[in-house]
Protein backbone atom coordinates (compact mmCIF):
# COMPACT_ATOMS: atom_id res chain seq x y z
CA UNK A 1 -2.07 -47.60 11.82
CA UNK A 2 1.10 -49.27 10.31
CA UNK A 3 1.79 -46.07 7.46
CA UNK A 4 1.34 -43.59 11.16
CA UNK A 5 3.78 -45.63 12.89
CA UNK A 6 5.82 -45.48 10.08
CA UNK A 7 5.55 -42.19 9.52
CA UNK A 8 6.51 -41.79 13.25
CA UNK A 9 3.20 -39.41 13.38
CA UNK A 10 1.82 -40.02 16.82
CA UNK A 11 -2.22 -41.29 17.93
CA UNK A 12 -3.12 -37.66 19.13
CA UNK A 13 -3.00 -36.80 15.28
CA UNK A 14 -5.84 -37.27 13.58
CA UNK A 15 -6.68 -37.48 9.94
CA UNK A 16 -9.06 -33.76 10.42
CA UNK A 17 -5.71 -32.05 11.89
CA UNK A 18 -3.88 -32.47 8.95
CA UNK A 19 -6.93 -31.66 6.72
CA UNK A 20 -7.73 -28.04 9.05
CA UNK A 21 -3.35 -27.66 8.59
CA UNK A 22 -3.48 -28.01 4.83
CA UNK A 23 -6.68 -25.79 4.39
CA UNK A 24 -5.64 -23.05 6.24
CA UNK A 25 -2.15 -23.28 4.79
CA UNK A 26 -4.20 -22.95 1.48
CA UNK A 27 -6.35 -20.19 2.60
CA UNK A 28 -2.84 -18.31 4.12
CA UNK A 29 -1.13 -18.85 -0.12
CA UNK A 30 -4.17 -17.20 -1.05
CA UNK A 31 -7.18 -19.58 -1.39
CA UNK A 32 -10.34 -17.86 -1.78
CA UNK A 33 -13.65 -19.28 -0.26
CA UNK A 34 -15.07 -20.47 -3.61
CA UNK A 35 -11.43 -22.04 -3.67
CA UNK A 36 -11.61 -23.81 -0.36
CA UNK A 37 -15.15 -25.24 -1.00
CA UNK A 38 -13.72 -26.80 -3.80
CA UNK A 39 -10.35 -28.48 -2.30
CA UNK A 40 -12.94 -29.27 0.43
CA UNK A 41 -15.45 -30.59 -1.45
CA UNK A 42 -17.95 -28.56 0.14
CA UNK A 43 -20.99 -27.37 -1.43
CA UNK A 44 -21.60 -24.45 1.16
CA UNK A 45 -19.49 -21.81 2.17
CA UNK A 46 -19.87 -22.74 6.34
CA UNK A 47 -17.04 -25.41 6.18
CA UNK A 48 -14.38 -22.76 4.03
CA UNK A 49 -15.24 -20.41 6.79
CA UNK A 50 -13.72 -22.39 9.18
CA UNK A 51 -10.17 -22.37 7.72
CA UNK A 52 -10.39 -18.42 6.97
CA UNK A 53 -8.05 -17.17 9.98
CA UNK A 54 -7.27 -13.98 10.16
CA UNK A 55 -3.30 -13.89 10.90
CA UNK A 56 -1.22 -10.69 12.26
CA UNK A 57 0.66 -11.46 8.47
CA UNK A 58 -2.15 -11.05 6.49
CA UNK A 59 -3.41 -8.27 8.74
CA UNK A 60 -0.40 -6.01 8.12
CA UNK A 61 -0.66 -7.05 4.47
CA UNK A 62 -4.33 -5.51 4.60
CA UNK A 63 -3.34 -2.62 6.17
CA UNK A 64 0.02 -2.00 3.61
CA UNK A 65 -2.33 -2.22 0.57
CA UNK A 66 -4.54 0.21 2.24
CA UNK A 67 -2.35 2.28 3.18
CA UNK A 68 -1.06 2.46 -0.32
CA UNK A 69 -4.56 2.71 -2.03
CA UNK A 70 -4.83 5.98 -0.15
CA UNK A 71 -1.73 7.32 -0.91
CA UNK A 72 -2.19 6.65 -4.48
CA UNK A 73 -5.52 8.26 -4.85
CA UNK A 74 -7.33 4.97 -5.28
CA UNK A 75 -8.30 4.59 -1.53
CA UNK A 76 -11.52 6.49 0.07
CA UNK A 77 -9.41 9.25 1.77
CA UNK A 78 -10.67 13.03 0.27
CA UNK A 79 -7.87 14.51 -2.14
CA UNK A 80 -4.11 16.09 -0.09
CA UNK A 81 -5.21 19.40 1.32
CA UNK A 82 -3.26 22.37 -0.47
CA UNK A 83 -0.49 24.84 1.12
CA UNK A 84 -3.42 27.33 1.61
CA UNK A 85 -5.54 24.46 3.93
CA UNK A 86 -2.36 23.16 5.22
CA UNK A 87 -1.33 26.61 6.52
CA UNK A 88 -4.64 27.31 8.27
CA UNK A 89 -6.06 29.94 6.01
């Protein structure tokens, strides 16, 4: 109580809020479940779960990567159709 007063942290905080902040902040910088379980101490994957949010960031950052699998051949898109398919022949 004395080190939250001092820290000027209020009573609403609580000692899991900063523990679900920090994990997810992990699990944003790249933290893996395997990775999670471990900073966690968990021996099951349910807990690590928890602090996997999907975020609109790391939602376009899916979607870039994709996007440049595909153009680079090493997506799951068919090969560029030719001038002959292109021009309706």
């Amino acid at each position: 109580m004395k080190a939250r007063k001092a820290a000027g942290v209020t009573a609403e905080l609580h000692f899991h809020d900063l523990r679900h902040t920090g994990n997810t902040l992990a699990q944003t910088a790249g933290a893996g479940t395997r990775e999670l379980m471990t900073r966690m101490g968990n021996s099951s994957s349910r807990a690590a779960l928890i602090y996997q949010h999907m975020t609109s960031d790391r939602d376009r950052a899916i979607a870039d990567r994709l996007g440049a699998m595909i153009r680079g051949g090493g997506g799951v898109a068919g090969p560029e159709p030719s001038e002959k398919d292109r021009a309706g022949s």
